[in-house]
Every structure is written in structure tokens, then in C-alpha cells.
N, C-alpha and C. Protein backbone atom coordinates (compact mmCIF):
# COMPACT_ATOMS: atom_id res chain seq x y z
N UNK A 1 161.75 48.86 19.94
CA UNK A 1 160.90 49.92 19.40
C UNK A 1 159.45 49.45 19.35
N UNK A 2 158.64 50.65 19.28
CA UNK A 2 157.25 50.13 19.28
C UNK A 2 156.30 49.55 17.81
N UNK A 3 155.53 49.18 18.20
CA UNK A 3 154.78 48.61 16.65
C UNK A 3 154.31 49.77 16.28
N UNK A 4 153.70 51.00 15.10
CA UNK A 4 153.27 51.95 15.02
C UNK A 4 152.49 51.59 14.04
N UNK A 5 151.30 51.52 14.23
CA UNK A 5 150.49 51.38 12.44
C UNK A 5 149.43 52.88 12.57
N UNK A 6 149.61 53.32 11.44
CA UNK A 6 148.50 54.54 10.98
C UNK A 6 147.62 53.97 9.88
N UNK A 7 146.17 54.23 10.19
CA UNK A 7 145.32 54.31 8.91
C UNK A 7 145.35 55.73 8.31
N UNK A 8 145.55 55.90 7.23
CA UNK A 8 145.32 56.83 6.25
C UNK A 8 144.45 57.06 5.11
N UNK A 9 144.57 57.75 4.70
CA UNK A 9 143.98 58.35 3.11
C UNK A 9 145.11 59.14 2.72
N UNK A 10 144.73 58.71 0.84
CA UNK A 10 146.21 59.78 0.49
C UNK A 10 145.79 61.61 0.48
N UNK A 11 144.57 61.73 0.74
CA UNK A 11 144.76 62.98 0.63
C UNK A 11 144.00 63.55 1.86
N UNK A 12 144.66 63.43 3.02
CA UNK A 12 144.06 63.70 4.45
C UNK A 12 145.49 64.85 4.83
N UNK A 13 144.95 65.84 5.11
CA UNK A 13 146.24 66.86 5.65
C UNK A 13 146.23 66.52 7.02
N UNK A 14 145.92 65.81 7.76
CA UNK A 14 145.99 65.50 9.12
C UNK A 14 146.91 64.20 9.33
N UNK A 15 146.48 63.53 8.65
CA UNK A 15 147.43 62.48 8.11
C UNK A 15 149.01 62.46 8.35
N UNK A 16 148.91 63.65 7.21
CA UNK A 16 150.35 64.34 6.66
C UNK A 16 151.34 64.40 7.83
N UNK A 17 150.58 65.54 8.30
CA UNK A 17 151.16 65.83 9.60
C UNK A 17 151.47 64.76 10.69
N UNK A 18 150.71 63.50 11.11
CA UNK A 18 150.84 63.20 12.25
C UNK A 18 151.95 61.97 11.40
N UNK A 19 152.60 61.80 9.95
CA UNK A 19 153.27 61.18 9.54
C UNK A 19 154.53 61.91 9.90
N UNK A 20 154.79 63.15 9.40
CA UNK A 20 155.63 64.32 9.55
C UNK A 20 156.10 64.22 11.27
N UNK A 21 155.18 63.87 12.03
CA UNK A 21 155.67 64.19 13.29
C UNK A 21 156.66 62.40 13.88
N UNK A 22 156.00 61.48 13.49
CA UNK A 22 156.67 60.20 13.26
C UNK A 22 158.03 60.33 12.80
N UNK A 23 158.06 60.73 10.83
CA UNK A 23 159.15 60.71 10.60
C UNK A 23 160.12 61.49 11.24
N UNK A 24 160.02 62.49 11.82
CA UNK A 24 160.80 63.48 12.58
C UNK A 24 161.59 62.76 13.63
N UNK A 25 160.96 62.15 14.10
CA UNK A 25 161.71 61.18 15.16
C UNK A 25 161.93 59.71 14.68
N UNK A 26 162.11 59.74 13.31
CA UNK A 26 162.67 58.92 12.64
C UNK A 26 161.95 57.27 13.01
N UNK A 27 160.29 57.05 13.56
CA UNK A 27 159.90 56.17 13.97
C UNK A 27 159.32 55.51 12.53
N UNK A 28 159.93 54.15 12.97
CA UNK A 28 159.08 53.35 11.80
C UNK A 28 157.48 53.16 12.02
N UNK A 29 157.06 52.76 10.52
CA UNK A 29 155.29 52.73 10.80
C UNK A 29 154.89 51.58 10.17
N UNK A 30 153.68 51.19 10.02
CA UNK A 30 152.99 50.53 8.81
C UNK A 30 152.03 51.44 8.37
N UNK A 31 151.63 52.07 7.32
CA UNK A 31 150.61 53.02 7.13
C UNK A 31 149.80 52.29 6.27
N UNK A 32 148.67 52.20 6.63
CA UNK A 32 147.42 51.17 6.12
C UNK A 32 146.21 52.72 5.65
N UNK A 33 146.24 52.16 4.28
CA UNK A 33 145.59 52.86 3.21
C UNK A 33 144.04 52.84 3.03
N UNK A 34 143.46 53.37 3.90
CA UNK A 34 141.79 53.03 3.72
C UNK A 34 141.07 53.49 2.48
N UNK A 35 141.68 54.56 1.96
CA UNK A 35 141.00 54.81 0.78
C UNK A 35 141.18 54.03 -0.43
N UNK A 36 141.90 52.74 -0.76
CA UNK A 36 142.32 52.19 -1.64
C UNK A 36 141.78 50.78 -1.28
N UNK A 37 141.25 50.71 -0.19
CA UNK A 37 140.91 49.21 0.32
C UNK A 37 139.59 49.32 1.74
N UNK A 38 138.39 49.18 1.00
CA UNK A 38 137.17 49.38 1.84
C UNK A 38 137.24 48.43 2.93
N UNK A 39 138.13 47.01 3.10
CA UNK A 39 137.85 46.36 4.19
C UNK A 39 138.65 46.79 5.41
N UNK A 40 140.16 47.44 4.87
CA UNK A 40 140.73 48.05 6.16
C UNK A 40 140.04 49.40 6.22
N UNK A 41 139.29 50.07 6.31
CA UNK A 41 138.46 51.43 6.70
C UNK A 41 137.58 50.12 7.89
N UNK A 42 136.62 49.64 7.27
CA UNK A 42 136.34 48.60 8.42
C UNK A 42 137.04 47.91 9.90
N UNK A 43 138.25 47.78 9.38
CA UNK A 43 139.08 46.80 9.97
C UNK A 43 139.19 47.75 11.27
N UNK A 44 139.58 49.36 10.66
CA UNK A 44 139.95 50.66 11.43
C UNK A 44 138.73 51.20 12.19
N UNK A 45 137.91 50.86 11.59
CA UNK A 45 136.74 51.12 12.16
C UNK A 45 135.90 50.52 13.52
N UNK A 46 136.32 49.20 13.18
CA UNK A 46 136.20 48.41 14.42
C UNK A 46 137.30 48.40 15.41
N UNK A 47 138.54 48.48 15.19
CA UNK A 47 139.55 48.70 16.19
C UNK A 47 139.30 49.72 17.08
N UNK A 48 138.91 50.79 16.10
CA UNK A 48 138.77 52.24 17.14
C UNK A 48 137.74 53.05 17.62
N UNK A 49 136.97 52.28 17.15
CA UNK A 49 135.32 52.98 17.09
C UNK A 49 135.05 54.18 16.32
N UNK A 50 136.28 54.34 15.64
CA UNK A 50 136.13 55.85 14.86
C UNK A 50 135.87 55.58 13.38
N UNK A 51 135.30 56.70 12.79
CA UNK A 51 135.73 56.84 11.36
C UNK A 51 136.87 57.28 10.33
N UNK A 52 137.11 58.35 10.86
CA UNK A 52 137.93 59.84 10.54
C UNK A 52 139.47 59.09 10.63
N UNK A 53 140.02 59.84 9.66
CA UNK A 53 141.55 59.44 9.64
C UNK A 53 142.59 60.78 10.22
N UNK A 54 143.61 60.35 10.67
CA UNK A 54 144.22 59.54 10.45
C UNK A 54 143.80 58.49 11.74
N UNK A 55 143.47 57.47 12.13
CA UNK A 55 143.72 56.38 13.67
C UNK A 55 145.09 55.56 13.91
N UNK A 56 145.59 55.96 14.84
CA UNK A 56 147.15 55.41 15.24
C UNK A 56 146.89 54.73 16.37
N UNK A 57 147.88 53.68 16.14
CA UNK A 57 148.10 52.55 17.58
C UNK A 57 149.03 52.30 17.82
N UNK A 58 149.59 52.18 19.09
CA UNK A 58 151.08 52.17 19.23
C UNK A 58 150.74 50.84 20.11
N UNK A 59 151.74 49.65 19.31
CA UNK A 59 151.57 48.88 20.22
C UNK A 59 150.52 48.15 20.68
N UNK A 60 149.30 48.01 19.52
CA UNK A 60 147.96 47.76 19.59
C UNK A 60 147.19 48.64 20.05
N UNK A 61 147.35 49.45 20.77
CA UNK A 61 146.60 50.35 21.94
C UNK A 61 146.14 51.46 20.74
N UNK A 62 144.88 51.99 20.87
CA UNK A 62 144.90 53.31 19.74
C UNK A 62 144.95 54.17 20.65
N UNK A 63 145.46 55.05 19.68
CA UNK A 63 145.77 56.48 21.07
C UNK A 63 145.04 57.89 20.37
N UNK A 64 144.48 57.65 19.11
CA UNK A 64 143.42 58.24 18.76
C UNK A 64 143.91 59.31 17.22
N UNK A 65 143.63 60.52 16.73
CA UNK A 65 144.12 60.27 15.45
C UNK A 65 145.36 61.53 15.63
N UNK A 66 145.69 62.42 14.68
CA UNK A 66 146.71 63.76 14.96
C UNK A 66 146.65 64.39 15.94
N UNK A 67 145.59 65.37 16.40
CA UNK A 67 145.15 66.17 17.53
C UNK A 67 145.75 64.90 19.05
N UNK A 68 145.61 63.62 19.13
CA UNK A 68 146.30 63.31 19.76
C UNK A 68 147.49 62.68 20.17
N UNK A 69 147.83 62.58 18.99
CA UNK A 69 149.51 62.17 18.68
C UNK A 69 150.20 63.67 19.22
N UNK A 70 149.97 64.92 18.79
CA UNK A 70 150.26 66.20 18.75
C UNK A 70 150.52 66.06 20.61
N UNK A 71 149.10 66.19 21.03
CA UNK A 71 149.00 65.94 22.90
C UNK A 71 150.00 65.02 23.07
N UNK A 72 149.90 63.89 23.02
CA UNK A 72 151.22 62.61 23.59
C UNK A 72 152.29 64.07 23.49
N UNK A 73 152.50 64.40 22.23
CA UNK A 73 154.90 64.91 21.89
C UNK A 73 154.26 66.39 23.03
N UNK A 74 153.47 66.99 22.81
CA UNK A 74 153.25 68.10 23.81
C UNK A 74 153.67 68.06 25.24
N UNK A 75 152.79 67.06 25.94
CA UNK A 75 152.91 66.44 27.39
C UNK A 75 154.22 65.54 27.37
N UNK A 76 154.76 65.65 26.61
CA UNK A 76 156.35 64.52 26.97
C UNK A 76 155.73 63.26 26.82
N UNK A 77 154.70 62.68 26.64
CA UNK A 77 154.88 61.07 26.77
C UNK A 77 155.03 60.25 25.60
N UNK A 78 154.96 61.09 24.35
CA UNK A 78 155.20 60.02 22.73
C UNK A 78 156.31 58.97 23.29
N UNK A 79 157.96 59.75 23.57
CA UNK A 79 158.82 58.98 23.14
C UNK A 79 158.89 57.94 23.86
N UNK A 80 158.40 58.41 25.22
CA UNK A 80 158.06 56.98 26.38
C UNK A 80 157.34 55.90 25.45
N UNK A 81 156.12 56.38 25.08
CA UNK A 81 155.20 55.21 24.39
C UNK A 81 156.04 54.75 23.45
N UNK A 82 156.51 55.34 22.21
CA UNK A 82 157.48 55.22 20.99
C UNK A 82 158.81 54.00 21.38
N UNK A 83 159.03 54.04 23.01
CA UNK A 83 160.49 53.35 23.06
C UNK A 83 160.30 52.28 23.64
N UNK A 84 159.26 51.86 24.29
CA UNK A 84 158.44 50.71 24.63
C UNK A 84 158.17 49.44 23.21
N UNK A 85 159.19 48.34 23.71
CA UNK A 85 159.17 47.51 22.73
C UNK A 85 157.23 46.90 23.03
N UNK A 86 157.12 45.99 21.39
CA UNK A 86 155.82 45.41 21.01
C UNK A 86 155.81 44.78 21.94
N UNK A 87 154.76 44.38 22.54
CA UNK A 87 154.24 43.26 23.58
C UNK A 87 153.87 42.13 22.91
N UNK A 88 154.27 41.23 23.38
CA UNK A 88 154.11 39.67 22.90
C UNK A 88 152.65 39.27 23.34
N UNK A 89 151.86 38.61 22.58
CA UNK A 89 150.46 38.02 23.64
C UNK A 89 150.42 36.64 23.38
């Protein structure tokens, strides 16, 4: 299975959803809490060049926040990415 980490906030409705679409397919996550801890908003910040939550990485790779998690399950390619074990470096 793949590594899945989400940055969040607890009160992001975009969030919600792109958690909702995870748990649905029953994928494990790490969900990293930016609003409770100013250095991972940073941490997220530099990984992805973004601000805005939610930012997801599958597998190190960011694939950008809900609106494109939504695109991946749309176009068929989440579960491809999703079933792709972690890469070793």
C-alpha cells in the first residue's frame, strides 16, 4: 500500500471531503494538523509550494489538495497510485 499523508486543519470542509474520499476506500493516512502546529504548515509549505489545505502526497509525490484527489478517483488513476507500495530511497 501507499504512504498517504494529508495536511489539514480541523475546520477545512475540503479537508473533510478529500478524508471522506480516502476513508471510502478504506486507505490508511497520516493526517498532519497545521492548525495546531505552525512548523508543519511550514514543513507543508515547503514540500508543496502551497499554502491552502488540504496538501496530499502519495508516496512523497504531492498530487495537490481535494479538487485533485477528486480528478485522480474521476480519471481512474487514485487506486493505481493508492496500490503502489512506498518507495524505498
Amino acid at each position: 500500500m501507499a504512504k498517504v499523508e494529508i495536511y489539514t486543519t480541523g475546520y477545512c470542509g475540503y479537508c473533510r471531503r478529500a478524508k471522506m474520499l480516502l476513508d471510502g476506500k478504506n486507505v490508511a493516512y497520516e493526517e498532519i494538523h497545521v492548525d495546531t502546529d505552525p512548523s508543519r504548515r511550514a514543513e507543508m509549505t515547503q514540500r508543496s509550494g502551497r499554502r491552502t489545505v488540504p496538501q496530499i502526497f502519495i508516496n512523497g509525490t504531492g498530487i495537490g489538495g481535494c479538487d485533485d484527489l477528486f480528478a485522480l478517483e474521476r480519471d481512474g488513476r487514485l487506486d493505481n497510485l493508492l496500490a503502489q507500495g512506498e518507495r524505498k530511497e
